[in-house]
N, C-alpha and C. Protein backbone atom coordinates (compact mmCIF):
# COMPACT_ATOMS: atom_id res chain seq x y z
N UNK A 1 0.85 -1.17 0.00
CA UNK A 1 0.00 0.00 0.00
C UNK A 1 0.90 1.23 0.00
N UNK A 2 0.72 2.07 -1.12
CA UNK A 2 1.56 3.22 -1.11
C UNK A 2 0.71 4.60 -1.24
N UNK A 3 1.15 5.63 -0.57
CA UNK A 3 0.23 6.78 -0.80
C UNK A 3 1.13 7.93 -0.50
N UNK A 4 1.21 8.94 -2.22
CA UNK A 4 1.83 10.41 -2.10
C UNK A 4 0.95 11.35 -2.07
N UNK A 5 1.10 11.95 -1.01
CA UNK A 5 0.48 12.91 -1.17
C UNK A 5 1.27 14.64 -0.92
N UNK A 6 1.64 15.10 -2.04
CA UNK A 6 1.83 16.09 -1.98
C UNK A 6 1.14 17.31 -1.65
N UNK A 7 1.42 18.85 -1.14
CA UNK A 7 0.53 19.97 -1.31
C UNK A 7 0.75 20.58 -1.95
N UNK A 8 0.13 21.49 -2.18
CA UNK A 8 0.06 22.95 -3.03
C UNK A 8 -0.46 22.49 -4.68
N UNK A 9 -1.55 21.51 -4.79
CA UNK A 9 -2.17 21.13 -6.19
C UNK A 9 -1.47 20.19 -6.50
N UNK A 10 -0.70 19.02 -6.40
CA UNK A 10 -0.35 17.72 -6.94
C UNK A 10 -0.69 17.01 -6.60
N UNK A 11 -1.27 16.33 -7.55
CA UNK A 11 -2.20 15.16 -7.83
C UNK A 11 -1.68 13.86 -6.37
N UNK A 12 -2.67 13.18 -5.90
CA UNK A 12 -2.23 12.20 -4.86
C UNK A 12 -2.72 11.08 -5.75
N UNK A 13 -1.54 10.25 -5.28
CA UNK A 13 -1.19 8.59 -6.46
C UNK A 13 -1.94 7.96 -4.84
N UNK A 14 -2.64 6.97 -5.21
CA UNK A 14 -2.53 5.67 -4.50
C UNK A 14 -2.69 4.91 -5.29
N UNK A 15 -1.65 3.82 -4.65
CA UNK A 15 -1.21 2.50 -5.13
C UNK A 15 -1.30 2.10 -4.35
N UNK A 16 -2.34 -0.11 -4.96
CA UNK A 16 -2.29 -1.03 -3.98
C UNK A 16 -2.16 -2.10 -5.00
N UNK A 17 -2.03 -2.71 -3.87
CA UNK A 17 -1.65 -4.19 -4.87
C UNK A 17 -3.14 -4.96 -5.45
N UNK A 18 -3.21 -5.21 -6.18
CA UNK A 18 -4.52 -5.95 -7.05
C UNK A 18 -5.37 -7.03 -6.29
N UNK A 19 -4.80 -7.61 -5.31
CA UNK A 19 -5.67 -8.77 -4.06
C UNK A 19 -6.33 -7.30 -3.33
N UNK A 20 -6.04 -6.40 -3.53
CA UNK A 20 -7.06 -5.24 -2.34
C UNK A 20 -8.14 -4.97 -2.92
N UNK A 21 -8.39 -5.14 -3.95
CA UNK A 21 -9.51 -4.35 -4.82
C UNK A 21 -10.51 -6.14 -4.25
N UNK A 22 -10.08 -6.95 -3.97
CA UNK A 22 -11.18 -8.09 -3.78
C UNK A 22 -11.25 -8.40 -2.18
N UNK A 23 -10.17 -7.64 -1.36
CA UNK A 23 -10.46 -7.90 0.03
C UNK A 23 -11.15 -6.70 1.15
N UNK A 24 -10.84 -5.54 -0.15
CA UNK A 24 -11.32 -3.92 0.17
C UNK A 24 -12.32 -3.44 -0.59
N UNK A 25 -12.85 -4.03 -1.26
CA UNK A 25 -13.62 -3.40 -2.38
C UNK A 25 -14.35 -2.16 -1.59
N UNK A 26 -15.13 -2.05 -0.89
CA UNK A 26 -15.64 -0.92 -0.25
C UNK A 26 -14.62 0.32 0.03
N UNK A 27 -13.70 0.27 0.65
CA UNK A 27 -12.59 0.71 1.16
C UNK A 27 -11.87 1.83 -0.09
N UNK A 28 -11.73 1.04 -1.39
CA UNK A 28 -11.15 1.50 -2.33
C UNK A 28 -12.05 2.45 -2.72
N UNK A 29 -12.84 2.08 -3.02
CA UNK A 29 -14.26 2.61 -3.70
C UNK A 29 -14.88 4.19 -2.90
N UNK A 30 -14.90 4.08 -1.88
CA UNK A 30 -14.30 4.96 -0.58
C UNK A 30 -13.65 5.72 -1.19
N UNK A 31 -12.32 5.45 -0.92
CA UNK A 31 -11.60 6.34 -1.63
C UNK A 31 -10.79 6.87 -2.93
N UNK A 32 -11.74 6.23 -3.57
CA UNK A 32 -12.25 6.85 -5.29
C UNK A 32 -13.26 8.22 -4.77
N UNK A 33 -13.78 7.92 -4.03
CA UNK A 33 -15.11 8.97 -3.96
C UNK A 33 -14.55 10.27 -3.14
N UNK A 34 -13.84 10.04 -1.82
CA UNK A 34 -13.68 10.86 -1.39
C UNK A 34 -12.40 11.45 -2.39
N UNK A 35 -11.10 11.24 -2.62
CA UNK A 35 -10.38 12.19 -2.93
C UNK A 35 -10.61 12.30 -5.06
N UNK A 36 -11.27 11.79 -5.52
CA UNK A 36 -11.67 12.15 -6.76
C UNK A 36 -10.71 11.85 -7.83
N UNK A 37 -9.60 11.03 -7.46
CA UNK A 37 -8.56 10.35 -8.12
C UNK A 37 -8.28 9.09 -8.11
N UNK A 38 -8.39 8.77 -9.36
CA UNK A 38 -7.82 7.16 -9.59
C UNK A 38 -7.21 6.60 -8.57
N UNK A 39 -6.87 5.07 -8.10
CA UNK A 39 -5.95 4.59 -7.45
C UNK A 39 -5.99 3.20 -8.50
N UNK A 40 -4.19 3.20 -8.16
CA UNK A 40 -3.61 2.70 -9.27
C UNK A 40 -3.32 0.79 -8.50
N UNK A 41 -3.75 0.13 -9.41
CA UNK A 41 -3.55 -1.35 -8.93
C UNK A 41 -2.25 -2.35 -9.65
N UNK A 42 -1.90 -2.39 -8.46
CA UNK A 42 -0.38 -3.66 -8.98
C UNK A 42 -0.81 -5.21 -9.03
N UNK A 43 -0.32 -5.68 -10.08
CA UNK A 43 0.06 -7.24 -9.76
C UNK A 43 1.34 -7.77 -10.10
N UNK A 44 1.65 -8.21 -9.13
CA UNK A 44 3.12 -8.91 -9.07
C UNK A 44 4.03 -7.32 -8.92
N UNK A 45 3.61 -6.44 -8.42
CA UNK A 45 4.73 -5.75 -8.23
C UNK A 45 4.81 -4.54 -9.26
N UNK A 46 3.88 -4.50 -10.49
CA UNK A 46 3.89 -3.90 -11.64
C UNK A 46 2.19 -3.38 -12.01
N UNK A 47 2.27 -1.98 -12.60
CA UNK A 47 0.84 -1.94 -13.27
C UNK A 47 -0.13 -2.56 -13.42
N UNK A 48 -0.91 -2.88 -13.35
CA UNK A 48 -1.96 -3.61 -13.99
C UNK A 48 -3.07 -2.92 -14.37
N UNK A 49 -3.72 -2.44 -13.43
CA UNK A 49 -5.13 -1.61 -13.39
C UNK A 49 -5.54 -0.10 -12.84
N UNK A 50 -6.02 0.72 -13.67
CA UNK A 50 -6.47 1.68 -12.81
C UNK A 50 -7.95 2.03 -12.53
N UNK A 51 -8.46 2.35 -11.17
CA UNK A 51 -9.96 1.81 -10.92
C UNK A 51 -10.29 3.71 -10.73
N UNK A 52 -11.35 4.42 -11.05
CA UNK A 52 -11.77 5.64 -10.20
C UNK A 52 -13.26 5.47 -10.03
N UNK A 53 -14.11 6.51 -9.70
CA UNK A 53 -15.47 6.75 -9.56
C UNK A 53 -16.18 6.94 -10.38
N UNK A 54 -16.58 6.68 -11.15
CA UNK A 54 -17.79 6.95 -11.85
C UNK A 54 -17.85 8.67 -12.26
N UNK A 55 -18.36 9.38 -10.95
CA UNK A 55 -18.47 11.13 -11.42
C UNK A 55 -17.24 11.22 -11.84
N UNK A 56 -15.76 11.03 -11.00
CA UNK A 56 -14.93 11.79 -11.53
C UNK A 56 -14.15 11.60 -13.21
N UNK A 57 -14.70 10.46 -13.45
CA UNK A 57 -14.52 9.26 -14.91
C UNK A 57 -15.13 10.65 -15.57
N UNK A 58 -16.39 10.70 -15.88
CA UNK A 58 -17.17 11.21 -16.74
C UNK A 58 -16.77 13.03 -16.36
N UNK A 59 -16.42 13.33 -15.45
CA UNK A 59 -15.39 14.78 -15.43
C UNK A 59 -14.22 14.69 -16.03
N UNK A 60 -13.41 13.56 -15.76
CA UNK A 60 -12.40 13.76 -16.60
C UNK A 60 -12.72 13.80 -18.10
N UNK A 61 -13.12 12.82 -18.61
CA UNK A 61 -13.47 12.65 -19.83
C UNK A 61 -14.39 13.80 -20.63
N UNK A 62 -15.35 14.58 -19.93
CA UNK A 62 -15.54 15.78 -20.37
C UNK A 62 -14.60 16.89 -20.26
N UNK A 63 -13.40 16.90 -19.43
CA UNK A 63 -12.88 17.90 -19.65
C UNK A 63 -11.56 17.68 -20.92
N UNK A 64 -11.57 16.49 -21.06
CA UNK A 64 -10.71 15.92 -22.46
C UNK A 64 -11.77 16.24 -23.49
N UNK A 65 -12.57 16.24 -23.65
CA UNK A 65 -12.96 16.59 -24.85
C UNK A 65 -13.77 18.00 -25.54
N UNK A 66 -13.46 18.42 -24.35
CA UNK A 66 -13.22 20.29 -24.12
C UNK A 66 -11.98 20.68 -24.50
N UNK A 67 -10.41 20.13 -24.19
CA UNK A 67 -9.67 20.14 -24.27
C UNK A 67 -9.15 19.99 -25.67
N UNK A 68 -9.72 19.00 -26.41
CA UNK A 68 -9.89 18.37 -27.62
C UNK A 68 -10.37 19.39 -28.42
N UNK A 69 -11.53 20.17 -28.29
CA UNK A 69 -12.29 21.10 -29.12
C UNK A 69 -11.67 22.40 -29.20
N UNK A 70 -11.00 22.68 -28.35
CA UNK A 70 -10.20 24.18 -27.81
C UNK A 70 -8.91 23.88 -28.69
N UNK A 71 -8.66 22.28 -28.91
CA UNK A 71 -7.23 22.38 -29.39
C UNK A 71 -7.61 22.32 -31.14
N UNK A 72 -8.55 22.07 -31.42
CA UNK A 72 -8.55 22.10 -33.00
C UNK A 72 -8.96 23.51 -32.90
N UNK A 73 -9.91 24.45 -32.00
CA UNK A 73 -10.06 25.71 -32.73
C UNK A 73 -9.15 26.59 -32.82
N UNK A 74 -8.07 26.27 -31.57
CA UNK A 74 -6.69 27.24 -31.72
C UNK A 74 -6.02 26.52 -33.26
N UNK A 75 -6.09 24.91 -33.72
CA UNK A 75 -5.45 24.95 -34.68
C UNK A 75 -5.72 25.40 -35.41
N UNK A 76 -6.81 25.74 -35.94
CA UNK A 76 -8.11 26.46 -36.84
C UNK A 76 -7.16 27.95 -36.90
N UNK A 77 -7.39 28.16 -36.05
CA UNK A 77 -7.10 30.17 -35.86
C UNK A 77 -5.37 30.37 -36.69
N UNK A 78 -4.85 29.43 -35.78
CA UNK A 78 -3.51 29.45 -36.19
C UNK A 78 -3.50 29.39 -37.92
N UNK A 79 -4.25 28.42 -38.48
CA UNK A 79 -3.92 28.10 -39.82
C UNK A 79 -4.57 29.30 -40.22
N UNK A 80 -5.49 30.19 -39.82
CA UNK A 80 -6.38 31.16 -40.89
C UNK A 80 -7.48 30.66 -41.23
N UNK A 81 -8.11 29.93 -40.75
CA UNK A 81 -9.69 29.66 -41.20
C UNK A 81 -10.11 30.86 -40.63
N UNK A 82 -11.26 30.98 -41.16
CA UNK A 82 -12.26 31.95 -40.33
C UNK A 82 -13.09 31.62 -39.55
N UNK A 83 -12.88 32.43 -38.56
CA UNK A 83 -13.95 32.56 -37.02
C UNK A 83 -15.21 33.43 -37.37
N UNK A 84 -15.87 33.21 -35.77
CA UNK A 84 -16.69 34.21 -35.64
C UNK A 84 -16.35 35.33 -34.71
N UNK A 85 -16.92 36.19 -34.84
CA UNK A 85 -16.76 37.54 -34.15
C UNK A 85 -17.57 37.48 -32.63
N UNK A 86 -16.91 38.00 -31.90
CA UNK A 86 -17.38 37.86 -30.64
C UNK A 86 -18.99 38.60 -30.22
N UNK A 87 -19.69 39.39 -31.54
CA UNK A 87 -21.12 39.84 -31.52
C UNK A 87 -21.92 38.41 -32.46
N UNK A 88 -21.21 37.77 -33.32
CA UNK A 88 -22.02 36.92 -33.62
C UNK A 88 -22.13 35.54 -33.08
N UNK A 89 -20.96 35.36 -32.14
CA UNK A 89 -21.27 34.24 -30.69
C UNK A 89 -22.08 34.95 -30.12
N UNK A 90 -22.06 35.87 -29.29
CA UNK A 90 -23.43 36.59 -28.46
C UNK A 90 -24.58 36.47 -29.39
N UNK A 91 -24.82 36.03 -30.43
CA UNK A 91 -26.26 36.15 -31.46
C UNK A 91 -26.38 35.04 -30.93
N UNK A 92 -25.61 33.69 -31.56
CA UNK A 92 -25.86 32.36 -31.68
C UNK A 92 -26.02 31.67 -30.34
N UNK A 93 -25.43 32.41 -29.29
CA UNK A 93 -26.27 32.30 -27.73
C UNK A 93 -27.52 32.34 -27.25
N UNK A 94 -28.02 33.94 -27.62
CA UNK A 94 -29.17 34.25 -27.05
C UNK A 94 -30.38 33.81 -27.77
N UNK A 95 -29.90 33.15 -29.68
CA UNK A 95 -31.11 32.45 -30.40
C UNK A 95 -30.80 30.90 -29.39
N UNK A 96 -29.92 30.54 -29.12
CA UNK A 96 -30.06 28.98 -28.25
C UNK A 96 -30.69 29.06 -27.13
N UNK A 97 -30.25 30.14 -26.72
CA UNK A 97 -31.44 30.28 -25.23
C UNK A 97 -32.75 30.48 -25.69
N UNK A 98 -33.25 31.47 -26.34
CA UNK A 98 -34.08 32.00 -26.65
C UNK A 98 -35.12 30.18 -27.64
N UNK A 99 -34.35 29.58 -28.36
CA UNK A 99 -35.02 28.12 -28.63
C UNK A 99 -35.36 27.45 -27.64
N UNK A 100 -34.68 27.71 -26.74
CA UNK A 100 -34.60 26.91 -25.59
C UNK A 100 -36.08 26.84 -24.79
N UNK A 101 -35.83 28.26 -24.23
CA UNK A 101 -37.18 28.46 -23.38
C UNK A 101 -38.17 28.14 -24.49
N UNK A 102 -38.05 29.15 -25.69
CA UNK A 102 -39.28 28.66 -26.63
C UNK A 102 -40.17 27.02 -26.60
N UNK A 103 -39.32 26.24 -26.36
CA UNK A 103 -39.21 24.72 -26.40
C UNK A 103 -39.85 24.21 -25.38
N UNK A 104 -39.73 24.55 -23.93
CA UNK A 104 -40.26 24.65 -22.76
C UNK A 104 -41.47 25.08 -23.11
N UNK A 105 -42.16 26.12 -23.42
CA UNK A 105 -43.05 27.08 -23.42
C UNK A 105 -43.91 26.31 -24.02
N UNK A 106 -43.60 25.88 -25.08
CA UNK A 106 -44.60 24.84 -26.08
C UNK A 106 -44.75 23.85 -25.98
């Protein structure tokens, strides 16, 4: 059983060996939930598995593919495609809201 935990924003590793995830299952699961980071599972001494929570799965993974979208539009900009102007994002907002409630309403 190993656990870093650094301060000032670095990430905390736990590592256990792969028989814990079947003698702790609660325990682990625990603490998937409370600190919101993976813990990393060994067998024989080496990698094997990494287990997290559910919410923080589907946070990470939305913020990768935010990450993903931000990185093709900077590639976009960089190459010279054309954007939009920051009055015709404010348009294409307030018609999405504005569908929105409409949608509700009806």
């Amino acid at each position: 059983m190993y656990n870093r935990r650094n301060k000032g924003g670095v990430t905390v590793i736990n590592i256990r060996p792969s028989a814990a995830i079947r003698k702790n299952y609660n325990e682990i699961s625990q603490l998937c939930k409370n600190t919101g980071e993976p813990v990393y599972l060994t067998k024989n001494g080496s990698g094997d598995l990494v287990v997290m929570d559910v919410e923080s799965f589907a946070k990470r993974e939305s913020a990768l593919k935010l990450r993903e979208m931000l990185l093709r539009s900077e590639e976009d900009r960089i190459s010279g495609k054309p954007g939009r102007s920051i009055d015709e994002v404010t348009q294409m907002m307030y018609d999405a809201i504005r569908e929105v409630a409409d949608a509700k309403e009806g």
